[in-house]
Protein backbone atom coordinates (compact mmCIF):
# COMPACT_ATOMS: atom_id res chain seq x y z
CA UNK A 1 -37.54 -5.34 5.79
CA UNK A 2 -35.71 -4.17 9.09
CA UNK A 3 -33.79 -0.69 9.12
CA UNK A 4 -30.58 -1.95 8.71
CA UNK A 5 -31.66 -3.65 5.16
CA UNK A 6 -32.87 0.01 4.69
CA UNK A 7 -29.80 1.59 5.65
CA UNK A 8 -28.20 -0.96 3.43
CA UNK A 9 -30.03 -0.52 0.28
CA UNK A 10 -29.75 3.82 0.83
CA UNK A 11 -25.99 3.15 1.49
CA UNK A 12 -25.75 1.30 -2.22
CA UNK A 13 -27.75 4.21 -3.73
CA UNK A 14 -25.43 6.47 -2.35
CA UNK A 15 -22.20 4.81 -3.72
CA UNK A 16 -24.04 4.42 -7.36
CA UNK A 17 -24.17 8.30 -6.94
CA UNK A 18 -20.49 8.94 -5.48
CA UNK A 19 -19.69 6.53 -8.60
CA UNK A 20 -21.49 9.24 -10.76
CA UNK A 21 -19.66 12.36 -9.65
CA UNK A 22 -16.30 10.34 -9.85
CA UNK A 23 -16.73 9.34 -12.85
CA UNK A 24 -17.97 13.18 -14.42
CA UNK A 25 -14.61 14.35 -12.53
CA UNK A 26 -12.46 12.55 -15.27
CA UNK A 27 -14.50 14.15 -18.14
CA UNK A 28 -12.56 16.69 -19.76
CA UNK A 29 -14.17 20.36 -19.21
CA UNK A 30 -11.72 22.38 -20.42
CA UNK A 31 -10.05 23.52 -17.02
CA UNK A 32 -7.16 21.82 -15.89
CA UNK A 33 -7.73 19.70 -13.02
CA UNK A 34 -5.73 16.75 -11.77
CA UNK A 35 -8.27 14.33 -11.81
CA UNK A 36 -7.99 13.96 -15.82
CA UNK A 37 -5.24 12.09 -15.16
CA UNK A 38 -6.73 9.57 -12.84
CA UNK A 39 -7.11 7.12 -15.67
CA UNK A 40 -3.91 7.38 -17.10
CA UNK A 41 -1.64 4.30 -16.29
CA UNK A 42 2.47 4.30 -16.47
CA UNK A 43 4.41 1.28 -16.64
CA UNK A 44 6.62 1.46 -13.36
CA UNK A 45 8.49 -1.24 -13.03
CA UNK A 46 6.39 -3.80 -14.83
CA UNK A 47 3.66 -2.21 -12.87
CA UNK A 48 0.54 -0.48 -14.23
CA UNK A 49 0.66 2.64 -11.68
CA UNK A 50 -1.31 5.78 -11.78
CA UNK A 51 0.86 9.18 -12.75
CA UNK A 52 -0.17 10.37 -9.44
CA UNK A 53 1.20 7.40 -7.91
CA UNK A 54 4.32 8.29 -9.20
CA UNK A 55 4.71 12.39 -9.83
CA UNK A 56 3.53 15.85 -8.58
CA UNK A 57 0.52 17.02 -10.26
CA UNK A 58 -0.18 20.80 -10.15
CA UNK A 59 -2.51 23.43 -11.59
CA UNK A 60 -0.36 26.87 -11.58
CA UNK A 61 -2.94 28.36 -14.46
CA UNK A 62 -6.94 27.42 -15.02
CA UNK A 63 -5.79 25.65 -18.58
CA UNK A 64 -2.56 24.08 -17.38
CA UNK A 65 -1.21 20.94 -15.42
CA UNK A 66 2.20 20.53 -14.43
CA UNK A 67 3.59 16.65 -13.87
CA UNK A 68 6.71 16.67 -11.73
CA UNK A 69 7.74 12.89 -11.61
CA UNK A 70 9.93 11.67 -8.46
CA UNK A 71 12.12 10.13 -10.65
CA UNK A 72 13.03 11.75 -14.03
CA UNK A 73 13.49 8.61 -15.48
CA UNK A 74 9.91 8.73 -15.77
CA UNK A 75 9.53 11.25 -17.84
CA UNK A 76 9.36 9.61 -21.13
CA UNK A 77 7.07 6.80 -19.55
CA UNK A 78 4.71 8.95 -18.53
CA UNK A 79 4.64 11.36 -21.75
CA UNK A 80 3.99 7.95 -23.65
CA UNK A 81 1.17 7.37 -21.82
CA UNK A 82 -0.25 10.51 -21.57
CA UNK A 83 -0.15 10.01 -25.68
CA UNK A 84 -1.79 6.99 -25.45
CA UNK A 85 -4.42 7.93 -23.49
CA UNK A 86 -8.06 9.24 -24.76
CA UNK A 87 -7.18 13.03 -23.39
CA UNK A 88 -6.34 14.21 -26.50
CA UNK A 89 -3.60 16.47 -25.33
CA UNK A 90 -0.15 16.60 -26.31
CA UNK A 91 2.69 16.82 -23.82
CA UNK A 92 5.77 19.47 -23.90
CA UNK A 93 8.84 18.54 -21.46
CA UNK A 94 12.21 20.19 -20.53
CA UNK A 95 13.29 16.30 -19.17
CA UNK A 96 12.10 16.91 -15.52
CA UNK A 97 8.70 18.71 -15.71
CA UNK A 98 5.87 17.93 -18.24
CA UNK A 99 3.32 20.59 -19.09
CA UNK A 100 -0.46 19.81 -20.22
CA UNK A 101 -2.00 22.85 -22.00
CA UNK A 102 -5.48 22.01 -22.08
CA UNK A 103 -7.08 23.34 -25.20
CA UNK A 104 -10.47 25.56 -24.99
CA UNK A 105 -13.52 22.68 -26.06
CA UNK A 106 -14.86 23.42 -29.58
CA UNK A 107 -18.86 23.52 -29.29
CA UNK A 108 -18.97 20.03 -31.15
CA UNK A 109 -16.82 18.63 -28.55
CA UNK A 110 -19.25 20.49 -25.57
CA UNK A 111 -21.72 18.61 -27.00
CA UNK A 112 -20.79 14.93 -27.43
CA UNK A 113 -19.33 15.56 -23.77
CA UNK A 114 -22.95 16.15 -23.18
CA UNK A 115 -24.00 13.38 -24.46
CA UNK A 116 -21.58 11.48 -22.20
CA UNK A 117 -22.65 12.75 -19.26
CA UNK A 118 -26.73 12.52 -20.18
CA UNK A 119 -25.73 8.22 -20.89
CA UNK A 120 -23.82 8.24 -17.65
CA UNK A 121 -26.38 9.82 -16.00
CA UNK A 122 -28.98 7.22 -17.25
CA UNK A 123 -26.66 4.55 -16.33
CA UNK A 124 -26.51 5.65 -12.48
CA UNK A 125 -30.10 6.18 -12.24
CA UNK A 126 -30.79 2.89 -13.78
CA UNK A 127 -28.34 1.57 -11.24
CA UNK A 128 -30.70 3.23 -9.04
CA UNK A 129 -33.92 1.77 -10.00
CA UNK A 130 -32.40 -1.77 -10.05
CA UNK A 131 -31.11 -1.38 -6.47
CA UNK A 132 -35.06 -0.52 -5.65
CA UNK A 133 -36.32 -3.57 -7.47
CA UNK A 134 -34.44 -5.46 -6.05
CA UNK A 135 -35.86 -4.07 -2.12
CA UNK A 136 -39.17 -4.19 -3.41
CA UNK A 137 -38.19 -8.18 -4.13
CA UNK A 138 -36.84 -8.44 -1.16
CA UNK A 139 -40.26 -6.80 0.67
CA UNK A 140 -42.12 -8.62 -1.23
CA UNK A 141 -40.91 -12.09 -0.16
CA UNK A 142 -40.78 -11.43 3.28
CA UNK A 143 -44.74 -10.32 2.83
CA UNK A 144 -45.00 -14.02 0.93
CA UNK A 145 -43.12 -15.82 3.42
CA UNK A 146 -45.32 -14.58 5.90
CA UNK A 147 -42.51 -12.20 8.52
CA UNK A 148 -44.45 -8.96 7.69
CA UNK A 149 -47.73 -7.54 7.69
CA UNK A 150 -49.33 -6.47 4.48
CA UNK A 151 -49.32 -2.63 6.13
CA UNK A 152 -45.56 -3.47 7.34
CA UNK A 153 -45.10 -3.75 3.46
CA UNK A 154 -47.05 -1.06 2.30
CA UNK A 155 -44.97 1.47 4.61
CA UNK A 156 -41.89 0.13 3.45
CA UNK A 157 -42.12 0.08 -0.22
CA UNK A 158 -42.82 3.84 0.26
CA UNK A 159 -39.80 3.87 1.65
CA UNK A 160 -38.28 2.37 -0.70
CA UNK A 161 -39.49 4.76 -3.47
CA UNK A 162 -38.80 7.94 -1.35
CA UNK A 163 -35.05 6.88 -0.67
CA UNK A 164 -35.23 6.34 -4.66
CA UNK A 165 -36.79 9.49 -5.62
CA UNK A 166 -33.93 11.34 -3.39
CA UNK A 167 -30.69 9.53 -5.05
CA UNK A 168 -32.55 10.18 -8.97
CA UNK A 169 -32.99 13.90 -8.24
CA UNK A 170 -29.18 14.18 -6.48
CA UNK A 171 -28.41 12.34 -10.12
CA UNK A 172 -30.53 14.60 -12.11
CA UNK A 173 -28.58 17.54 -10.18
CA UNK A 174 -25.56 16.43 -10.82
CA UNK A 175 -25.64 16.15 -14.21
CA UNK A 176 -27.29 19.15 -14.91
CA UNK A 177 -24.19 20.99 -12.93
CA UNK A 178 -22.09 19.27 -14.67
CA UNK A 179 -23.49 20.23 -18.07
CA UNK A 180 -23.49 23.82 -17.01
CA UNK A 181 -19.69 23.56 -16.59
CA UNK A 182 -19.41 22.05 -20.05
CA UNK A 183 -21.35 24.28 -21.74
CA UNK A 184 -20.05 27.95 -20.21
CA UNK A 185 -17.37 29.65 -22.44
């Protein structure tokens, strides 16, 4: 397996861990922050667009996001799907502004968000192990096919499992900040 296959496989276990830390950035921690709304989808113009797509999003105050949409038609559309969405917070309006006050997490809630983030975690690093597998196939054939020497092979299957080790333990770091976040009053 040449360096660019290398390059190729770290560059995938990279992404699986940018995926990660995206994904945690939509979880609800009980600060506002305008990527809760990443996943929330308004119907403009018979188009499924994202509310930043289409409004202002601001955080004057730790527990509050403020949607100013360019057009205050809007307004309605966007509370309505706001209400549909899994956030579990209710919008207030004045007609051109909409305010999200983002309730303090009860400890129950903390700790099914934990939850979340442990299976997510598992999910990446399984990601993870799969994209090593599949090098160590890839090695392997070569070493059948006869391109590489068996030492060739040995060298790069530790390579393999040192460029794994590195994206689990980014994972594993992750996580465990993001719990910490989660969990702190």
């Amino acid at each position: 397996m040449d360096k660019s296959a290398l390059q190729q496989l770290e560059e995938k276990m990279k992404k699986t861990v940018d995926l990660l830390v995206k994904e945690y950035s939509t979880l609800r921690a009980g600060r506002a922050t305008p990527a809760l709304l990443e996943k929330v989808f308004v119907d403009y113009y018979g188009t499924p667009t994202p509310v930043n797509q289409v409004a202002t999003i601001s955080v004057p105050e730790p527990r509050l996001l403020v949607i100013q949409p360019w057009d205050k038609s809007l307004v309605p559309l966007i509370e309505k799907a706001i209400l549909k969405s899994d956030l579990g917070i209710t919008p207030n309006s004045d007609g051109s502004i909409i305010r999200l006050a983002i309730p303090s997490l009860t400890q129950e809630k903390r700790k099914d968000l934990v939850k979340v983030i442990h299976k997510k975690a598992e999910e990446a690093r399984v990601a993870v192990r799969n994209l090593r597998r599949d090098g160590n196939e890839h090695v392997k054939a070569e070493e059948k096919a006869g391109k590489t020497s068996e030492d060739e092979v040995k060298r790069t299957l530790d390579e393999i499992q040192k460029i794994t080790d590195k994206y689990i333990k980014k994972i594993d770091q992750i996580a465990e900040a993001k719990e910490k976040e989660i969990m702190e009053l």
